[in-house]
C-alpha atoms as a PDB file:
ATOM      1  CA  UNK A   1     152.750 -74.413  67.993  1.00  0.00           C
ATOM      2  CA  UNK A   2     151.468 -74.471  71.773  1.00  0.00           C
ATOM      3  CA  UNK A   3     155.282 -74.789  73.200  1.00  0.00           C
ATOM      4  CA  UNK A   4     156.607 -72.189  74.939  1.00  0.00           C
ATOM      5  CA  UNK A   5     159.468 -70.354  72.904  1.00  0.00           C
ATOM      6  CA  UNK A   6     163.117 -70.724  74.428  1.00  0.00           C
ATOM      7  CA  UNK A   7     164.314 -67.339  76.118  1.00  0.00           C
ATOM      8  CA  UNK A   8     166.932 -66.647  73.121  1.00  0.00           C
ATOM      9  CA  UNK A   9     168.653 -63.553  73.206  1.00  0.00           C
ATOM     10  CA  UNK A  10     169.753 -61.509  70.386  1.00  0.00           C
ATOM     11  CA  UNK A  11     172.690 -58.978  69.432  1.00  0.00           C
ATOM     12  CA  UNK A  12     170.955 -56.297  67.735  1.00  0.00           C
ATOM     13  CA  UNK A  13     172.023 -54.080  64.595  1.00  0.00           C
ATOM     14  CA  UNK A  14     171.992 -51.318  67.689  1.00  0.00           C
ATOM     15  CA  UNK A  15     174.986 -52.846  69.303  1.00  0.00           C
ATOM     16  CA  UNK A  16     172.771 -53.838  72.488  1.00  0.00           C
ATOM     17  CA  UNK A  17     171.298 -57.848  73.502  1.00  0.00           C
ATOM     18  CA  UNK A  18     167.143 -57.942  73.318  1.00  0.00           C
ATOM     19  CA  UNK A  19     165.885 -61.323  74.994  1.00  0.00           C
ATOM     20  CA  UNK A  20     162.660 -63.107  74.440  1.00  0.00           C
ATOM     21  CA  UNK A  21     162.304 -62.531  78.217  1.00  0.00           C
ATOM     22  CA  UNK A  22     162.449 -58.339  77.654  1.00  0.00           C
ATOM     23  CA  UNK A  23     159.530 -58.618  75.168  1.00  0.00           C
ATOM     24  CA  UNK A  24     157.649 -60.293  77.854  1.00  0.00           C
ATOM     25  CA  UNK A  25     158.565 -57.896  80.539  1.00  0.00           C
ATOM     26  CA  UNK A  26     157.205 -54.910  78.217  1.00  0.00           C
ATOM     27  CA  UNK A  27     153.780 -55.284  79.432  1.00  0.00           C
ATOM     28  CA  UNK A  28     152.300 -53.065  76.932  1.00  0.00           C
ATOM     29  CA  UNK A  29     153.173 -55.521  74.271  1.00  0.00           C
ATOM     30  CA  UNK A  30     150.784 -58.789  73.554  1.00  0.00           C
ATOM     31  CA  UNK A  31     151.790 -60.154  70.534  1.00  0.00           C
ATOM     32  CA  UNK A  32     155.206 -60.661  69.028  1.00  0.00           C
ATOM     33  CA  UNK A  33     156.173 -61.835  65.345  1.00  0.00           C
ATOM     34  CA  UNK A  34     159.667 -63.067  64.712  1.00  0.00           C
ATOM     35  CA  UNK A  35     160.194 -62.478  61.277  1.00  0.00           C
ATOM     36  CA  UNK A  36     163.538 -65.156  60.149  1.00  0.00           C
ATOM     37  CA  UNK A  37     164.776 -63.957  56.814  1.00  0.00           C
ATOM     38  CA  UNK A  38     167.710 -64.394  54.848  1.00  0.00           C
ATOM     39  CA  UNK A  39     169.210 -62.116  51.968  1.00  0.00           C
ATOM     40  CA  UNK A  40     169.294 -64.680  49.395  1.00  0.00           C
ATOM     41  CA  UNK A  41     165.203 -64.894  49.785  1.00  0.00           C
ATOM     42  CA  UNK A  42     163.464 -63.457  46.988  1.00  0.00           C
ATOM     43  CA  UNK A  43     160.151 -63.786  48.802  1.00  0.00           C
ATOM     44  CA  UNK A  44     161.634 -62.476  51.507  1.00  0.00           C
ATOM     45  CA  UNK A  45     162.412 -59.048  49.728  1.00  0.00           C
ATOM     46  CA  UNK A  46     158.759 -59.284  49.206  1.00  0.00           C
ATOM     47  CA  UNK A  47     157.521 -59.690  52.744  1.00  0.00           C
ATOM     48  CA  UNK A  48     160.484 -57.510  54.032  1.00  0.00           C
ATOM     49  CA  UNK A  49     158.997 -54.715  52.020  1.00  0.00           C
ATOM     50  CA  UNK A  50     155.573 -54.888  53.521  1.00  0.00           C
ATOM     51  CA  UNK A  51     156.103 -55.525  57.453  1.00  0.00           C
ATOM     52  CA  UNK A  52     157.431 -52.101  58.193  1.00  0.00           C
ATOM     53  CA  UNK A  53     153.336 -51.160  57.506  1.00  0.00           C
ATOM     54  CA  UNK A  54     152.460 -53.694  59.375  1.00  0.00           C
ATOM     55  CA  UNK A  55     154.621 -52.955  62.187  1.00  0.00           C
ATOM     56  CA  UNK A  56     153.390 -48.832  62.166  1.00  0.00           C
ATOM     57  CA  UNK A  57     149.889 -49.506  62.188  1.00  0.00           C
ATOM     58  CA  UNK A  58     149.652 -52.462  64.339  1.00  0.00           C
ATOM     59  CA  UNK A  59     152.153 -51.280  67.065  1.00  0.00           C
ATOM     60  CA  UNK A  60     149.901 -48.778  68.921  1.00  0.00           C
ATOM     61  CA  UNK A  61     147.588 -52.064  69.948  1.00  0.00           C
ATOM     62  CA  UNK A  62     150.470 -54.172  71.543  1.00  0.00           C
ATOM     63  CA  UNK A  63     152.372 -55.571  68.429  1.00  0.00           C
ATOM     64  CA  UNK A  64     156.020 -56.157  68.370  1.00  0.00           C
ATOM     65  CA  UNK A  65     158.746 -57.586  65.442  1.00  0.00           C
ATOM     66  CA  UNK A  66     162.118 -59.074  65.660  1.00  0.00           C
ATOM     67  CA  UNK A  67     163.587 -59.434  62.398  1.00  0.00           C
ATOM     68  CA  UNK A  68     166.464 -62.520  63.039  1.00  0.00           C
ATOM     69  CA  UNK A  69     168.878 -62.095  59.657  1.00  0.00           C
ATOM     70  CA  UNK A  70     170.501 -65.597  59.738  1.00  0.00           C
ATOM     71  CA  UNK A  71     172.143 -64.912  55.956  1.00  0.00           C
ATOM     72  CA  UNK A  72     173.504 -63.244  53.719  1.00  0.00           C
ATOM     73  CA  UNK A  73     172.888 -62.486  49.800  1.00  0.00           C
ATOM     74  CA  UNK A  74     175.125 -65.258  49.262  1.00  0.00           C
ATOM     75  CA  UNK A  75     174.486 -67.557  51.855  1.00  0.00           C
ATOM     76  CA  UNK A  76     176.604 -66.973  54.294  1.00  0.00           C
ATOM     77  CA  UNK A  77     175.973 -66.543  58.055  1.00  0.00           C
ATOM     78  CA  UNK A  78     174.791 -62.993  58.600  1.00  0.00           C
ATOM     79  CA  UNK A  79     176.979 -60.238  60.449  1.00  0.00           C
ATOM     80  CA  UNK A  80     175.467 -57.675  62.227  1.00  0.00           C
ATOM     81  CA  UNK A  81     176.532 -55.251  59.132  1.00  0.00           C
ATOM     82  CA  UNK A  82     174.726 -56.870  56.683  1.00  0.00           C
ATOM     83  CA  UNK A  83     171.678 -57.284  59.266  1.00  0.00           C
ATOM     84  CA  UNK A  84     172.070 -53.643  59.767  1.00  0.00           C
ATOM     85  CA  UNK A  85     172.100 -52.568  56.093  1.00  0.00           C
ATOM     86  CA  UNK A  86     169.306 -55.400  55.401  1.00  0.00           C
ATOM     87  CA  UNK A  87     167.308 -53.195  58.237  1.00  0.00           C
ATOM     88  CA  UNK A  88     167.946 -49.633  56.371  1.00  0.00           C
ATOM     89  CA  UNK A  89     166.874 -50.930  52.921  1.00  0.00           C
ATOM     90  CA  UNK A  90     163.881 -51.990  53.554  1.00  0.00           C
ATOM     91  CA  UNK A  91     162.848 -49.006  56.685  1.00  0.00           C
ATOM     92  CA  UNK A  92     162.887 -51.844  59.760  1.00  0.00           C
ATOM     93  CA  UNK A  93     162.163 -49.178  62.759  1.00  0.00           C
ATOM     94  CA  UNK A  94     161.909 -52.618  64.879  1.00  0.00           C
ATOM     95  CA  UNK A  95     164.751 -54.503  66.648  1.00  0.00           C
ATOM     96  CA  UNK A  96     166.711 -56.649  64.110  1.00  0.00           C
ATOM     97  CA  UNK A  97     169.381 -58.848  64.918  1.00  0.00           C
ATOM     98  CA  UNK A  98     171.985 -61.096  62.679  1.00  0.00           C
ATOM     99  CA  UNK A  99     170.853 -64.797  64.001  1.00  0.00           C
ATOM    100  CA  UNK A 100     174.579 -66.212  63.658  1.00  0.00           C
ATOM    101  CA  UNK A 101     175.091 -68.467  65.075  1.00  0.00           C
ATOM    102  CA  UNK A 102     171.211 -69.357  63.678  1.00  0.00           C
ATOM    103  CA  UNK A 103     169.504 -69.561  66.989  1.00  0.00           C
ATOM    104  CA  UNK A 104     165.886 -69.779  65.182  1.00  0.00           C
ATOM    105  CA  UNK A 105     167.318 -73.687  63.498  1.00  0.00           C
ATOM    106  CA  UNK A 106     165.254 -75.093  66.060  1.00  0.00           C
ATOM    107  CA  UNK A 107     161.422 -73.977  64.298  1.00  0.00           C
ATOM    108  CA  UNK A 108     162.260 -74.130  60.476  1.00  0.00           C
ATOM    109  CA  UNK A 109     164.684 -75.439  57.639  1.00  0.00           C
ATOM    110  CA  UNK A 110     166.449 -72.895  55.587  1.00  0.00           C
ATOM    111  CA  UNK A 111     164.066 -73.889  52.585  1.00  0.00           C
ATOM    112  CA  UNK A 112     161.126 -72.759  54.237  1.00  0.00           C
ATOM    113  CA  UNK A 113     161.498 -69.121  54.504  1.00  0.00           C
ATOM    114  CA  UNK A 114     160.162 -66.827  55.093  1.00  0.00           C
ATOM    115  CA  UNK A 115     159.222 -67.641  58.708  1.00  0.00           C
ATOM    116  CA  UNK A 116     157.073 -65.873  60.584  1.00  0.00           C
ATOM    117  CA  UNK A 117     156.768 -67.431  64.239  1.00  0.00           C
ATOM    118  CA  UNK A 118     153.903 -65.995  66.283  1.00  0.00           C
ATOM    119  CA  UNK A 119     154.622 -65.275  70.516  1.00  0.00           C
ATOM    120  CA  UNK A 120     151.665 -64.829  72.691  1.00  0.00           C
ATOM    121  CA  UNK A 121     153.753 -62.289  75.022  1.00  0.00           C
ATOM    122  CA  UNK A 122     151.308 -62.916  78.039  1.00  0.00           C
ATOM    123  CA  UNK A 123     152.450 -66.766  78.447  1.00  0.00           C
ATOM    124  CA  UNK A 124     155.636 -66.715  75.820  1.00  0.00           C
ATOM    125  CA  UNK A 125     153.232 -69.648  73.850  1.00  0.00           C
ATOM    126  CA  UNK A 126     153.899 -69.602  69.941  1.00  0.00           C
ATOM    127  CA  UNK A 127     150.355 -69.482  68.656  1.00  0.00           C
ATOM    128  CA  UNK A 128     150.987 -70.015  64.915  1.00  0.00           C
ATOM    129  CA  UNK A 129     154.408 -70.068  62.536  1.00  0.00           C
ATOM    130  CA  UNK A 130     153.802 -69.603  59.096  1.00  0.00           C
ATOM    131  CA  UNK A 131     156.165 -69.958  55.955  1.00  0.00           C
ATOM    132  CA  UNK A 132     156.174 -67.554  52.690  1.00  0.00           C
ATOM    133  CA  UNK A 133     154.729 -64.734  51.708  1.00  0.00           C
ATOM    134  CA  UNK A 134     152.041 -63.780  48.968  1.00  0.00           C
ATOM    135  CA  UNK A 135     152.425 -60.323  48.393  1.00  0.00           C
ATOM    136  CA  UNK A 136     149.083 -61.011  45.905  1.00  0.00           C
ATOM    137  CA  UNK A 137     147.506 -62.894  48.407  1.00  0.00           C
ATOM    138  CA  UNK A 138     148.474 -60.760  51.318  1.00  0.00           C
ATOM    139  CA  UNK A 139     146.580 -61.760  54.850  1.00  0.00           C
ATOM    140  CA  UNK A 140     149.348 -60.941  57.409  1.00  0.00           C
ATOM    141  CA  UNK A 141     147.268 -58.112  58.838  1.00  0.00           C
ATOM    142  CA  UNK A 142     144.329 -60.166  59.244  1.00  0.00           C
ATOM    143  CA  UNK A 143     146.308 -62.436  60.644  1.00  0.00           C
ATOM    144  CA  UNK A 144     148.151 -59.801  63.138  1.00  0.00           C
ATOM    145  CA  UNK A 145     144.381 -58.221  64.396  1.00  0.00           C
ATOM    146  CA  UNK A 146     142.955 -62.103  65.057  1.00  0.00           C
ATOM    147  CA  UNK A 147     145.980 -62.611  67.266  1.00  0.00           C
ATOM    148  CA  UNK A 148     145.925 -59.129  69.209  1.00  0.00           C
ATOM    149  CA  UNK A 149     142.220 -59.714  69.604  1.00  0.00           C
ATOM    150  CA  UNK A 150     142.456 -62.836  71.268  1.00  0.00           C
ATOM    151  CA  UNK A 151     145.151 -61.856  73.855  1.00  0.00           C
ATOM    152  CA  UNK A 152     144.487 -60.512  76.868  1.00  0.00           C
ATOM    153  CA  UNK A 153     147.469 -58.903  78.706  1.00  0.00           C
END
């Protein structure tokens, strides 16, 4: 939190590359949640099921997702098939990418996902990462409408 996030770049389920640095070029866009999930994740099912609402009603006030896929049901790196089928399942209308080779090592361990990692688009900053999901105790759109609030862009 308060480094500036590496300009990764992705190969999406859509067959095309999406950078960091095209999210920040999109100057309609302030805040950006990538959303590292794996198949195996049972609490990722959870969360997976819930950010598509997120994403709808959140996205006409400058919020973005990249879902990074970085494994399979059983563990294994993720192919952009599986990424693309884990995308369908659960309605992802956002860009999703298979994160093989797992580009997103760098922020969290394997044991601590779900990860959601936080971009202030306006100065690429990551403002907050956060592990696991609640659906009970669900505050990820609180969460989202602090953030958007507090960036200006």
């Amino acid at each position: 939190v308060g480094d500036r996030i590496a300009n990764l770049t992705f190969f999406t389920i859509d067959s095309t590359n999406v950078s960091l640095l095209d999210f920040y070029r999109d100057t309609t866009r302030k805040l950006l949640l990538i959303y590292s999930t794996a198949g195996w994740c049972e609490v990722c099912r959870s969360e997976s099921h819930a950010l598509p609402g997120y994403y709808a009603s959140y996205w006409p006030t400058g919020f973005s997702v990249l879902a990074a896929v970085f494994q399979d049901d059983y563990g294994w790196p993720a192919t952009q098939d599986y990424a693309r089928q884990y995308a369908l399942s659960y309605g992802f209308q956002f860009n999703t990418a298979a994160d093989n080779p797992s580009q997103m090592d760098a922020y969290y361990g394997e044991d601590s996902v779900p990860m959601n990692l936080y971009v202030d688009l306006s100065t690429m900053t990551i403002i907050d990462i956060q592990y696991g999901f609640d659906e009970y105790y669900d505050d990820m759109g609180d969460t989202i409408a602090y953030y958007l609030g507090t960036i200006s862009r």
